[in-house]
N, C-alpha and C. Protein backbone atom coordinates (compact mmCIF):
# COMPACT_ATOMS: atom_id res chain seq x y z
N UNK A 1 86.06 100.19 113.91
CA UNK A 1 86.11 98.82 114.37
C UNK A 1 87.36 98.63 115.24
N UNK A 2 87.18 97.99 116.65
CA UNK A 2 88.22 97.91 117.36
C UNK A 2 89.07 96.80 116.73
N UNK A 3 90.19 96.90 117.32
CA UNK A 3 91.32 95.82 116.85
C UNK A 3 91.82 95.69 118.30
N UNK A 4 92.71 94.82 118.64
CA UNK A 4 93.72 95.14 119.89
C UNK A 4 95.41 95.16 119.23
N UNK A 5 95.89 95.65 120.10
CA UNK A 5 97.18 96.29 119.37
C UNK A 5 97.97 94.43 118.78
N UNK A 6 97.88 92.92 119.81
CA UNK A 6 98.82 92.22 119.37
C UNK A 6 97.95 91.64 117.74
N UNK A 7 96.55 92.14 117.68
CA UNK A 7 96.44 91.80 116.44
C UNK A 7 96.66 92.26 115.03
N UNK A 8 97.14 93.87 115.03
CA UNK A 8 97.58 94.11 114.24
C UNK A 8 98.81 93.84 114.04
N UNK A 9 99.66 94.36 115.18
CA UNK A 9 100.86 93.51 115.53
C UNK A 9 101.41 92.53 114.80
N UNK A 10 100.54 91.18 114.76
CA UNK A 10 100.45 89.80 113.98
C UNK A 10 100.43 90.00 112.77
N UNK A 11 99.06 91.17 112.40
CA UNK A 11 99.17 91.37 110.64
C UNK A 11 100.00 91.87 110.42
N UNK A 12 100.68 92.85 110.88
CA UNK A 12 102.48 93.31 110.19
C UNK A 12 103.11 92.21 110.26
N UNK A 13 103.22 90.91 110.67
CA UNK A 13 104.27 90.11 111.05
C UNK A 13 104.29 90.01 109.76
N UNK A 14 102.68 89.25 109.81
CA UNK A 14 102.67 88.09 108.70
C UNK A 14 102.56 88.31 107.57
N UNK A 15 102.67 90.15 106.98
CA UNK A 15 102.85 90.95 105.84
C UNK A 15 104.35 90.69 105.21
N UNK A 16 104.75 90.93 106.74
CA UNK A 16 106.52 90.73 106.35
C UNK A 16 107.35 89.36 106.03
N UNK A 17 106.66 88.55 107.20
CA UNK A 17 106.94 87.18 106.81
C UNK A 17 106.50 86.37 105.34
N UNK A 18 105.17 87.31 104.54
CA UNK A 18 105.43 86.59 103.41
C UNK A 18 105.84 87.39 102.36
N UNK A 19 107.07 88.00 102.65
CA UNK A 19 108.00 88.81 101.51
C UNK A 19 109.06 87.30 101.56
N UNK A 20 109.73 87.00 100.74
CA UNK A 20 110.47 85.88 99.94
C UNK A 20 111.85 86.17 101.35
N UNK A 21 111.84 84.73 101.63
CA UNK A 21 113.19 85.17 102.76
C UNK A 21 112.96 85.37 103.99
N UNK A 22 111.97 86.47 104.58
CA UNK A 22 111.86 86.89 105.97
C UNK A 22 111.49 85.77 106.76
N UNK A 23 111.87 85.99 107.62
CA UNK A 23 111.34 84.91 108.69
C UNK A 23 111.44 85.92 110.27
N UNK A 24 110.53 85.31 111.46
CA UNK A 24 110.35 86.41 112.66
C UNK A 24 111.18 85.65 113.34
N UNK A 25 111.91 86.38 114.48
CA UNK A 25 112.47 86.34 115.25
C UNK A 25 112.34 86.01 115.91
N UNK A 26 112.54 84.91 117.17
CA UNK A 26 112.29 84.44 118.36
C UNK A 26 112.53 85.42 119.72
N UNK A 27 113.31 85.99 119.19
CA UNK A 27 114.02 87.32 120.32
C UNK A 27 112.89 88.64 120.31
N UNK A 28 112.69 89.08 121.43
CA UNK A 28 111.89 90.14 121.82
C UNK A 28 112.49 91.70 120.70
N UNK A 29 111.50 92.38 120.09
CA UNK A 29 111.88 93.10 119.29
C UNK A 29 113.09 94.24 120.12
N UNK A 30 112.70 94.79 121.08
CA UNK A 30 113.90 95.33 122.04
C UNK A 30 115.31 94.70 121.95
N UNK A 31 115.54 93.28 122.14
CA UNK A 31 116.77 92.93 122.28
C UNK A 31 117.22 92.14 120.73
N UNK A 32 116.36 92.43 119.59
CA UNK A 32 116.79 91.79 118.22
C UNK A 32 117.98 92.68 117.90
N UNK A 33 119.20 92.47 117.38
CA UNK A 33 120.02 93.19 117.10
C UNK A 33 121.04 93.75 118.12
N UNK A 34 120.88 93.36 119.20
CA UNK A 34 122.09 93.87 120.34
C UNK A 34 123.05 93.23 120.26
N UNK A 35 122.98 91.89 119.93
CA UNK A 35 124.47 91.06 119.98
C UNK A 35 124.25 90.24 118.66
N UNK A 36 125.57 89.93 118.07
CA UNK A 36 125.35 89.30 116.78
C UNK A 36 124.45 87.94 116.78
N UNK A 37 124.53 87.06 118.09
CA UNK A 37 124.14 85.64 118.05
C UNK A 37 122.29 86.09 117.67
N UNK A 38 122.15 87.44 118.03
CA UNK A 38 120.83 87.41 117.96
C UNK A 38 119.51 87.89 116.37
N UNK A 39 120.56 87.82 115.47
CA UNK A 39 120.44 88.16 113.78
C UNK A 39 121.05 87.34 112.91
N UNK A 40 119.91 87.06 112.07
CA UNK A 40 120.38 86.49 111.02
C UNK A 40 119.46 86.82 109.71
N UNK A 41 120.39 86.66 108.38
CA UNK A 41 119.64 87.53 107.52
C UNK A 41 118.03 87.48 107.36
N UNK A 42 117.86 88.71 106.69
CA UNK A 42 116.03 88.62 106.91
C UNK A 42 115.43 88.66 107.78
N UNK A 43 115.65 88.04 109.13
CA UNK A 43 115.20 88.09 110.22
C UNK A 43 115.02 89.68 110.85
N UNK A 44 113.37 89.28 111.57
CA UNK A 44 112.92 90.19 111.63
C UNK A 44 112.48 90.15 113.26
N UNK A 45 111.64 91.69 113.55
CA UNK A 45 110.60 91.91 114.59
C UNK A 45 109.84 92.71 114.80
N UNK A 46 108.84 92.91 115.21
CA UNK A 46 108.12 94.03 115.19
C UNK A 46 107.62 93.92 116.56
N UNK A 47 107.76 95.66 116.96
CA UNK A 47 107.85 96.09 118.04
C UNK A 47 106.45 97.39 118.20
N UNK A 48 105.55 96.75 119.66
CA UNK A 48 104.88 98.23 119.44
C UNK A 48 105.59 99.14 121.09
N UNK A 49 105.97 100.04 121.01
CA UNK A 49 107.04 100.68 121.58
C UNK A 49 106.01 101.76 122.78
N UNK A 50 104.96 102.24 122.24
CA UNK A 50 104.11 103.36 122.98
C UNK A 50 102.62 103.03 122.50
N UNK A 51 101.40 103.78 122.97
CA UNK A 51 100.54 104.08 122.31
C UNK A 51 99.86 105.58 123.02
N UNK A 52 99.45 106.05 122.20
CA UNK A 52 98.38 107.24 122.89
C UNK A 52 97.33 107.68 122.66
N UNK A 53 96.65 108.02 123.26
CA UNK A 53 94.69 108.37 122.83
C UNK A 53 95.02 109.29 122.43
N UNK A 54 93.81 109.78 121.47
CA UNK A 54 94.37 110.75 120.93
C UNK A 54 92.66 111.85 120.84
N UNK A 55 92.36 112.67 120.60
CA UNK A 55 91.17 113.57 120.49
C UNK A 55 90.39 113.37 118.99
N UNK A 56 89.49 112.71 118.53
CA UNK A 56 89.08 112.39 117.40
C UNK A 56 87.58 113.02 117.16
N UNK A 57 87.71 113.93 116.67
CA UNK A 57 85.71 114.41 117.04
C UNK A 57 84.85 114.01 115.55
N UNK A 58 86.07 113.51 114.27
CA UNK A 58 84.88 112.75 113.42
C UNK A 58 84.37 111.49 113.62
N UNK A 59 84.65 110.73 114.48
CA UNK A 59 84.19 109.81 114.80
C UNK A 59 83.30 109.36 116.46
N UNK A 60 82.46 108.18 116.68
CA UNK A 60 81.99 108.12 117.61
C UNK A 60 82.25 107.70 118.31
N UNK A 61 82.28 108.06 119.97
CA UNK A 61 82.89 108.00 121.20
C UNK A 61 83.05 106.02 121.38
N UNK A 62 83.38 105.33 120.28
CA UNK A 62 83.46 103.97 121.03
C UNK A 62 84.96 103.86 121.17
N UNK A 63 85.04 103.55 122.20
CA UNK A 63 86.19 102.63 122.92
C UNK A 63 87.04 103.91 122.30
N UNK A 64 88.74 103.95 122.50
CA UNK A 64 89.97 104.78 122.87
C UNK A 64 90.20 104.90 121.08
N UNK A 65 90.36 105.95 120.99
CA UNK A 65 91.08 106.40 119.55
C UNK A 65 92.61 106.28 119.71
N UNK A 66 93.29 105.81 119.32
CA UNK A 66 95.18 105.76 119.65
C UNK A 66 95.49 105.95 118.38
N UNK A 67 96.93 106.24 118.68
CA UNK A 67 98.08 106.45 117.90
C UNK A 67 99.06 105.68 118.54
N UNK A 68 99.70 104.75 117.55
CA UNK A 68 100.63 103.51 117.96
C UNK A 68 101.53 103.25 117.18
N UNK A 69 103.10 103.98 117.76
CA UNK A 69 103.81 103.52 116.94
C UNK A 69 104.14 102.07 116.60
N UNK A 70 104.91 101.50 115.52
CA UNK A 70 105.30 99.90 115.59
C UNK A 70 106.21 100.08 114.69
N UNK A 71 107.27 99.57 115.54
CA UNK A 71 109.04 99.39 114.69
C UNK A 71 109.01 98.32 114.25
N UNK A 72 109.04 98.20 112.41
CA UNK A 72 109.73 96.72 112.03
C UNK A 72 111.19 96.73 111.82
N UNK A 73 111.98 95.79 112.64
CA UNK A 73 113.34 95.98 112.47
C UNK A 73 113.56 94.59 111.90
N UNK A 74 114.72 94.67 111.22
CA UNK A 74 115.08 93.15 110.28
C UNK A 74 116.38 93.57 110.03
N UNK A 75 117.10 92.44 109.46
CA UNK A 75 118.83 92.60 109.39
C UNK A 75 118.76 92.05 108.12
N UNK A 76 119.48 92.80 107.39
CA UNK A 76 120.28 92.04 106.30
C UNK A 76 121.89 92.18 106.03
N UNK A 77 121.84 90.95 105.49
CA UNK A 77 124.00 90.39 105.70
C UNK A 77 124.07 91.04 104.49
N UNK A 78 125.61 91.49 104.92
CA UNK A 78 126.30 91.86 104.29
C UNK A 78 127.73 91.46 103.93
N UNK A 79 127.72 91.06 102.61
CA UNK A 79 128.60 89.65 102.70
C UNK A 79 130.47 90.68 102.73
N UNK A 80 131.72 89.88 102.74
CA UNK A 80 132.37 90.81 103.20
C UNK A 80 132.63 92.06 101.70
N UNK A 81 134.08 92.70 102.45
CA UNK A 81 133.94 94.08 101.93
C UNK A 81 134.62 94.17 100.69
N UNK A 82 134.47 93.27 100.08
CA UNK A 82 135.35 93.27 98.25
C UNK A 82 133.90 93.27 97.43
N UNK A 83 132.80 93.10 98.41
CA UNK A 83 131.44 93.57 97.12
C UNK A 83 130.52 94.56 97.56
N UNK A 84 130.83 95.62 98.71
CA UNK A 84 130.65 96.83 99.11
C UNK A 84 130.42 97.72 97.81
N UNK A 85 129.97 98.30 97.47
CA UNK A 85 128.31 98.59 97.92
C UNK A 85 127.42 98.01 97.07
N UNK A 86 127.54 96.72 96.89
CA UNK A 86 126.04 95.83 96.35
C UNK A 86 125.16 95.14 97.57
N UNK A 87 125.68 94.64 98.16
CA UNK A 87 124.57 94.36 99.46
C UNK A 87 124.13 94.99 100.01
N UNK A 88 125.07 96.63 100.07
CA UNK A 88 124.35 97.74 100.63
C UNK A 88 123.21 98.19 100.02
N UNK A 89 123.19 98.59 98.81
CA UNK A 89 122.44 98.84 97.85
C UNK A 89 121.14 97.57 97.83
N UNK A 90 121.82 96.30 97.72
CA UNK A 90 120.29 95.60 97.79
C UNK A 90 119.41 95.65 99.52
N UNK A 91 120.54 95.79 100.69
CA UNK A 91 119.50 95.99 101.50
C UNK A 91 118.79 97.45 101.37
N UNK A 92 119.31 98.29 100.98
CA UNK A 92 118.25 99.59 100.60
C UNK A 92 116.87 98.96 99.75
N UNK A 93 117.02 98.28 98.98
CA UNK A 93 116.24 97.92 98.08
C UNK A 93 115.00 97.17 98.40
N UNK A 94 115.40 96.40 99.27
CA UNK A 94 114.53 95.41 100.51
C UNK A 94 113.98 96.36 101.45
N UNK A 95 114.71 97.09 101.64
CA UNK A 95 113.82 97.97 102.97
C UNK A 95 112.43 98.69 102.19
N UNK A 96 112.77 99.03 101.02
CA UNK A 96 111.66 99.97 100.07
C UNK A 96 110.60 98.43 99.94
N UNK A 97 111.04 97.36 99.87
CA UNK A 97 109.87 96.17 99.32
C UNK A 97 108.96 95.49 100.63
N UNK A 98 109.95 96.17 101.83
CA UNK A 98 109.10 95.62 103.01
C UNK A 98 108.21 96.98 103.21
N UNK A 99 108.45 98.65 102.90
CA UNK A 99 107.51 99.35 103.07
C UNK A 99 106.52 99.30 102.50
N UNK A 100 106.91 98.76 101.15
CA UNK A 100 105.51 98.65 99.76
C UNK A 100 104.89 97.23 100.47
N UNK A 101 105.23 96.20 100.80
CA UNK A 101 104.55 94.92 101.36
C UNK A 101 103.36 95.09 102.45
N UNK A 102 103.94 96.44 103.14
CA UNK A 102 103.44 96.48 104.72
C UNK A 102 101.78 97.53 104.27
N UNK A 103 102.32 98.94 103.48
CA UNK A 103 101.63 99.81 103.49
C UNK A 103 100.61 99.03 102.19
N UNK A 104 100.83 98.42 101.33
CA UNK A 104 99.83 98.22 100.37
C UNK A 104 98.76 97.46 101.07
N UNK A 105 98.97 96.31 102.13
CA UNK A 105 98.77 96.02 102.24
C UNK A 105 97.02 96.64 103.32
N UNK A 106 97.05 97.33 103.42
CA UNK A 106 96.13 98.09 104.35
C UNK A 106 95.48 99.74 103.84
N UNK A 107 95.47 99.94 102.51
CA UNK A 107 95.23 101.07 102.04
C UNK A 107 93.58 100.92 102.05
N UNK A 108 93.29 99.91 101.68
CA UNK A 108 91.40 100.07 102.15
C UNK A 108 90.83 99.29 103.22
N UNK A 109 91.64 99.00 103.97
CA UNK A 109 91.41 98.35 106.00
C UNK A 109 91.01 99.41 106.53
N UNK A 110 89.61 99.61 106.79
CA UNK A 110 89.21 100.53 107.80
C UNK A 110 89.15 99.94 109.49
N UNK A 111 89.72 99.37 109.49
CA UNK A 111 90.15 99.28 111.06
C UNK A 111 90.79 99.67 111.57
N UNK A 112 91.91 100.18 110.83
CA UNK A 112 93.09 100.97 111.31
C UNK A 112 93.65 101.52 110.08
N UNK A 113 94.52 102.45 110.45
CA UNK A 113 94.79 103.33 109.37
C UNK A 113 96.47 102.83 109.56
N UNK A 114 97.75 102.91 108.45
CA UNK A 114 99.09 102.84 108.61
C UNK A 114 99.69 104.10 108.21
N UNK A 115 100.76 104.56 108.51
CA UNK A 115 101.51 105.41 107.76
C UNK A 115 103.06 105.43 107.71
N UNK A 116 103.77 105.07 107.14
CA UNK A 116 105.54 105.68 107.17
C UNK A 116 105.68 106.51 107.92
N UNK A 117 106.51 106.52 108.76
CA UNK A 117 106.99 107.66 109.68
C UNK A 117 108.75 107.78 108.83
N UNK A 118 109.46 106.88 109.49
CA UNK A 118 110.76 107.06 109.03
C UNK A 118 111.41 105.37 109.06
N UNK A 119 112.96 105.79 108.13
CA UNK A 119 113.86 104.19 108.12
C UNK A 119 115.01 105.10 109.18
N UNK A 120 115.50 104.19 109.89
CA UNK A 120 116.84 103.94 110.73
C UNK A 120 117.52 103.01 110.34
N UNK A 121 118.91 103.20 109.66
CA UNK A 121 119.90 102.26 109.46
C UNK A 121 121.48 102.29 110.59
N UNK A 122 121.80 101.22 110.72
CA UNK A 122 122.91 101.16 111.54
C UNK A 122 123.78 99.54 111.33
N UNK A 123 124.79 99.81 110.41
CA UNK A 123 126.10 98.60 110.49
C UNK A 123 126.28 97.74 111.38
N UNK A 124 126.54 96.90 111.91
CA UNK A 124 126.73 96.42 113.07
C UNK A 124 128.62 96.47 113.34
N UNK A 125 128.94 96.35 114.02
CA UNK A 125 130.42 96.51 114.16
C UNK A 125 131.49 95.41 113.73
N UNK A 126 131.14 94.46 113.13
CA UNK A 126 131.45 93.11 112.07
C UNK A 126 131.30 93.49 110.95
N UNK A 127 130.41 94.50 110.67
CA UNK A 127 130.18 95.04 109.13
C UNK A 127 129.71 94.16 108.84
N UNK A 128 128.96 93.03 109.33
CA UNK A 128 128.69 91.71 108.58
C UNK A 128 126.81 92.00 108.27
N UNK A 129 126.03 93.04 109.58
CA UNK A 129 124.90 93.21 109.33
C UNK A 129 124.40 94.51 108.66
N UNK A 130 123.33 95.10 108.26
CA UNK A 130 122.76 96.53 108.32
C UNK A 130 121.39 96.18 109.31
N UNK A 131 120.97 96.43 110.34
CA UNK A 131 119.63 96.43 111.24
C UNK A 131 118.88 97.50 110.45
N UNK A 132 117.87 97.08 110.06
CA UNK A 132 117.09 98.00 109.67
C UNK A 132 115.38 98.44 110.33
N UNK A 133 115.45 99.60 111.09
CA UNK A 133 114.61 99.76 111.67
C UNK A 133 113.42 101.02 111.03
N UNK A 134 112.31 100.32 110.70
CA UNK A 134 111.10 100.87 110.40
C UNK A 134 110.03 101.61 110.81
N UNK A 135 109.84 102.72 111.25
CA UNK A 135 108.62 103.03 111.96
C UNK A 135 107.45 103.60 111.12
N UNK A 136 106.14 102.79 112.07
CA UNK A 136 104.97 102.82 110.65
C UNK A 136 104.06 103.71 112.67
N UNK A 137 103.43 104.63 111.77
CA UNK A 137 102.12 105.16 112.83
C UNK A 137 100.68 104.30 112.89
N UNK A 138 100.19 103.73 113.77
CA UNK A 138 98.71 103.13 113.68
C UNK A 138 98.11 104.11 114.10
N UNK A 139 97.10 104.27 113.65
CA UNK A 139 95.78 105.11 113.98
C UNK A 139 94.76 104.06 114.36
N UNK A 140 94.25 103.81 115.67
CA UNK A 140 93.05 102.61 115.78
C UNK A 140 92.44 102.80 116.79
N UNK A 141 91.26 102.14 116.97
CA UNK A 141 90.50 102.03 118.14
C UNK A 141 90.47 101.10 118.55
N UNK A 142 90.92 101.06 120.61
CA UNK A 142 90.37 99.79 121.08
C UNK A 142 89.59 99.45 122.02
């Protein structure tokens, strides 16, 4: 079953947006996290970055078989450094509840398939954020 990429897109949003807290970003997933004015905790985005056809011979020739990556990136504060490493530790903890939110959520959706690829973490230079960037693989047809 075809999908188009901004509609799955949407269903990751709105997987993430109803974890307790998150809210989406107004800022283009590319420029979420470049400058501080542009994060705030929980806040999120999801980004689809590439896609590619791919060669599928169990299935039938309708419309493009792809592979599509999609980065969920989100920030969480980190309050200052006299309670190091508990916010660290709870944003680890959050990152594991947005993978379980995202992937449970689609284990019997035959429209598209999800998978974990990898987490990217990076401080921000205030020490005040962690950006946490997610990459999930789509498998879909469109």
């Amino acid at each position: 079953m075809a999908q188009s990429l901004s509609s799955i897109r949407k269903q990751i949003a709105d997987k993430v947006a109803a974890i307790t807290g998150f809210k989406e970003s107004n800022h283009t997933p590319d420029y979420f996290g470049r400058t501080e004015n542009t994060i705030a905790n929980k806040a999120f985005a999801v980004g689809v970055s590439s896609s590619t056809g791919i060669d599928e011979r169990q299935r039938r020739a309708v419309g493009v078989y792809m592979s599509t990556p999609m980065i969920v990136t989100f920030a969480y504060r980190l309050r200052p450094l006299d309670v190091y490493p508990t916010d660290y530790d709870l944003a680890l903890d959050t990152e594991q509840e947005v993978i379980q939110g995202i992937l449970g959520a689609y284990i019997t959706d035959n429209a598209f398939t999800i998978r974990y690829v990898q987490s990217q973490r990076n401080v921000t230079d205030s020490q005040e954020y962690i950006i946490i960037s997610l990459t999930f693989n789509i498998l879909h047809t469109i």
